[in-house]
Protein backbone atom coordinates (compact mmCIF):
# COMPACT_ATOMS: atom_id res chain seq x y z
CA UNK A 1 -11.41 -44.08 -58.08
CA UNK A 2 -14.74 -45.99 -58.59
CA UNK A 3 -15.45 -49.22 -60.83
CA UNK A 4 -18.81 -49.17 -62.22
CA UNK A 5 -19.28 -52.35 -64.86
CA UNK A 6 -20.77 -50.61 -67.26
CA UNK A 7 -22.20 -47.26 -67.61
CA UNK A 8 -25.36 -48.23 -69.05
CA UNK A 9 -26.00 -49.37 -65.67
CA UNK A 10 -24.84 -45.88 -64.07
CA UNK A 11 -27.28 -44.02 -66.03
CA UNK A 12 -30.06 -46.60 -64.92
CA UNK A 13 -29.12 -45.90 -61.20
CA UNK A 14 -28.57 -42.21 -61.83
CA UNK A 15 -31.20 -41.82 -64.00
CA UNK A 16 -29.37 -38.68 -65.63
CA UNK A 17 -26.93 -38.60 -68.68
CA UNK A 18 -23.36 -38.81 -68.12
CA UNK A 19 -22.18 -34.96 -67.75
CA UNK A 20 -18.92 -35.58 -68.10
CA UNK A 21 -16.77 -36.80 -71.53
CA UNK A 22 -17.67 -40.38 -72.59
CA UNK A 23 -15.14 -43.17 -71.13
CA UNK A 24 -12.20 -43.72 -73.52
CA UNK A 25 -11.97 -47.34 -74.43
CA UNK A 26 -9.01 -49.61 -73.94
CA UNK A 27 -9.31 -52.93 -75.74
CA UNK A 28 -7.22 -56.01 -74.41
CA UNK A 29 -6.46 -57.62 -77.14
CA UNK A 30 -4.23 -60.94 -78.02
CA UNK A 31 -2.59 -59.27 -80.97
CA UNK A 32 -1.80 -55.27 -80.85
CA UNK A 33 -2.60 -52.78 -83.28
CA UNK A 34 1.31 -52.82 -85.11
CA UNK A 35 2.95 -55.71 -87.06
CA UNK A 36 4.09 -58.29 -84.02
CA UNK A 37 2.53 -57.00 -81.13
CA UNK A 38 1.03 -59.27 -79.41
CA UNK A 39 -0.86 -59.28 -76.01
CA UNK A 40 -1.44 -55.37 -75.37
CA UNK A 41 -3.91 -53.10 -74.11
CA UNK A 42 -5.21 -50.66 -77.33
CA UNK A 43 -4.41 -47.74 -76.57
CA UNK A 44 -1.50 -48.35 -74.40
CA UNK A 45 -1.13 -44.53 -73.43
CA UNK A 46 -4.42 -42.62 -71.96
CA UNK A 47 -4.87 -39.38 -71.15
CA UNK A 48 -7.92 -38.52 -69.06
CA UNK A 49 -8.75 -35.26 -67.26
CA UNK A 50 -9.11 -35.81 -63.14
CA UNK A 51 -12.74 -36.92 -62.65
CA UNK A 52 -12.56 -38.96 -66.67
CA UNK A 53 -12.93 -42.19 -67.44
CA UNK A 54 -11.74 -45.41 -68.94
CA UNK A 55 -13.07 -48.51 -69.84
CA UNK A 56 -11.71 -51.37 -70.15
CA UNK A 57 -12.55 -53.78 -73.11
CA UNK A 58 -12.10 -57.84 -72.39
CA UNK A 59 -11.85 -58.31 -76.42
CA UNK A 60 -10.20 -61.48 -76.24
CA UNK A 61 -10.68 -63.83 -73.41
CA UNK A 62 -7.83 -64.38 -70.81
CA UNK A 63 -7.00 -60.76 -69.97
CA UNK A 64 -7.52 -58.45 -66.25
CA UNK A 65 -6.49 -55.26 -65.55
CA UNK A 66 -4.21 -54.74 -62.45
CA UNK A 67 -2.40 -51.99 -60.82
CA UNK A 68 1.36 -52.10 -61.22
CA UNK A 69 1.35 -52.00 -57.10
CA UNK A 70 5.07 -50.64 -57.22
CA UNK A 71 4.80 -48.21 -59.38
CA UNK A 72 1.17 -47.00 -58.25
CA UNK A 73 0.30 -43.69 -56.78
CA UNK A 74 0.66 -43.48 -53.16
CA UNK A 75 -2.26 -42.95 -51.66
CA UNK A 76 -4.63 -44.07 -54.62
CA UNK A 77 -7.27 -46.55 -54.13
CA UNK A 78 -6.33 -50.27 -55.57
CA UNK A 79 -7.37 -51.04 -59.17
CA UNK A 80 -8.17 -54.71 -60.04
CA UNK A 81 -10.56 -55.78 -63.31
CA UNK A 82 -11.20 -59.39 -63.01
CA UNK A 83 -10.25 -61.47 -66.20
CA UNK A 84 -12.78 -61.51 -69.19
CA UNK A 85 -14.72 -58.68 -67.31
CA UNK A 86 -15.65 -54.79 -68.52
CA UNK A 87 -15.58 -52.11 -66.33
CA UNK A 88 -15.10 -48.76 -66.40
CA UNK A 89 -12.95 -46.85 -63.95
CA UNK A 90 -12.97 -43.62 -62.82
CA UNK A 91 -9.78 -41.62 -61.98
CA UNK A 92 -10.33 -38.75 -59.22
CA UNK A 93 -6.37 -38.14 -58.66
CA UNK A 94 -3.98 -36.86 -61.20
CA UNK A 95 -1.27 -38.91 -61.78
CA UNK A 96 0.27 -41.95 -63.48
CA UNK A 97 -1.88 -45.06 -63.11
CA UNK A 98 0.42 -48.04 -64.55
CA UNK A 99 -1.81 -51.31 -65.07
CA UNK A 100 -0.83 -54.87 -66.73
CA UNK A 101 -2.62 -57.96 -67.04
CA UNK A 102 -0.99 -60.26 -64.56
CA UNK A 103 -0.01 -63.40 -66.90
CA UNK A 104 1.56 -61.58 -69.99
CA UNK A 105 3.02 -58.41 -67.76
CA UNK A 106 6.40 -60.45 -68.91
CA UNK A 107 5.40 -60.14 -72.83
CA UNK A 108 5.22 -56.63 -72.46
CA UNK A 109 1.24 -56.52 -71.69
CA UNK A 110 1.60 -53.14 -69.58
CA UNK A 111 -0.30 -49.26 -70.21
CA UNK A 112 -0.19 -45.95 -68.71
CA UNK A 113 -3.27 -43.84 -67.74
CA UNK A 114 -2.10 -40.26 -67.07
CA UNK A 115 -4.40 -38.08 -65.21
CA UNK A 116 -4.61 -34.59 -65.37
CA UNK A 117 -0.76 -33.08 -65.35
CA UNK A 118 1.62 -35.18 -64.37
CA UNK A 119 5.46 -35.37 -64.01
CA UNK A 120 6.53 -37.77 -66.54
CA UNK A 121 10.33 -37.54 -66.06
CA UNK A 122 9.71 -38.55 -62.23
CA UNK A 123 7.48 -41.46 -63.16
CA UNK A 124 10.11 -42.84 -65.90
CA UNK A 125 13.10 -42.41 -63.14
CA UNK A 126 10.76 -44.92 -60.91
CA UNK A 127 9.90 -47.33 -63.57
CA UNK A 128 13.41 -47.75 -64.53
CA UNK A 129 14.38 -48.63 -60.92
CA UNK A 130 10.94 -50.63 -60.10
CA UNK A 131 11.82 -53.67 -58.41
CA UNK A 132 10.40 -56.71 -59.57
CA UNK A 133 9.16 -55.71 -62.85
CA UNK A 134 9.91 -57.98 -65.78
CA UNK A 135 12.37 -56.08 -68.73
CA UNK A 136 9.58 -56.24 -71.40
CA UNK A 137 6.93 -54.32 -68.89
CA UNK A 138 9.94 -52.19 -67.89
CA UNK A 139 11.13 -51.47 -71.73
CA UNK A 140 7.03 -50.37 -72.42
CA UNK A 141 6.96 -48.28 -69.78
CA UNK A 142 9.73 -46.32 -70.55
CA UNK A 143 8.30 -45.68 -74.06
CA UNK A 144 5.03 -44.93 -73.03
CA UNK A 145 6.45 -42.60 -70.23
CA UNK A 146 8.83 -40.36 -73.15
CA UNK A 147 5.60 -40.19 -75.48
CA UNK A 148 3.60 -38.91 -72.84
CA UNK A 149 6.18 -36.60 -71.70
CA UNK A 150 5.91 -35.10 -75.13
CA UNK A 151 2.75 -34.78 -75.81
């Protein structure tokens, strides 16, 4: 997995075009996209092929990006996006990349990136036993996990 900050700046070094699908966006946001969400990622469910892209989108101030450590897969490289900052990560591994922002993981402020095929009901059976992880983040999860699992 690689961070690049933007990918204006990729094409700069690169001096090519992006050959692969544009980034998908994920906005962090103080108030979600449904009636009473607040403090959510927008989407909160991403699927990206292995090799794609997301970026993430600081669109109100006091949000990061962090892996949920516990819950991360093994072997993966570390994902941390410092607070108010845009980046754009790419995923090289399938699998199931949880993330939160660190203060309002509590509130429910949790998404799923799913790379490439992944086993859904395995990832759900670890969430629900995750130690440490507050019942909101928990609770999203498991949603998350059944709509990805059925789409």
């Amino acid at each position: 997995m690689m961070i690049r900050t933007t990918l204006a700046a990729l094409l700069m070094m690169t001096g090519t075009a992006a050959a692969a699908d544009p980034a998908v966006t994920v906005r962090e946001l103080n108030r979600g996209p449904a009636a009473g969400d607040t403090f959510a990622y927008d989407p909160a469910l991403v699927r990206v092929p292995v090799g794609g892209s997301v970026r993430f989108e600081p669109t109100d101030k006091g949000h990061n990006v962090a892996a949920i450590q516990s819950l991360w897969p093994a072997g993966a490289p570390p994902l941390t996006v410092p607070f108010n900052s845009e980046a754009t990560v790419t995923f090289e591994r399938p699998g199931v990349y949880p993330v939160q922002c660190t203060p309002h993981t509590g509130l429910g402020m949790v998404a799923l990136i799913v790379v490439g095929d992944a086993d859904m009901t395995e990832f759900a059976a670890k969430a629900a036993s995750a130690p440490g992880l507050a019942p909101r983040a928990r609770a999203k999860l498991g949603v998350l996990a059944g709509a990805a699992g059925q789409s």
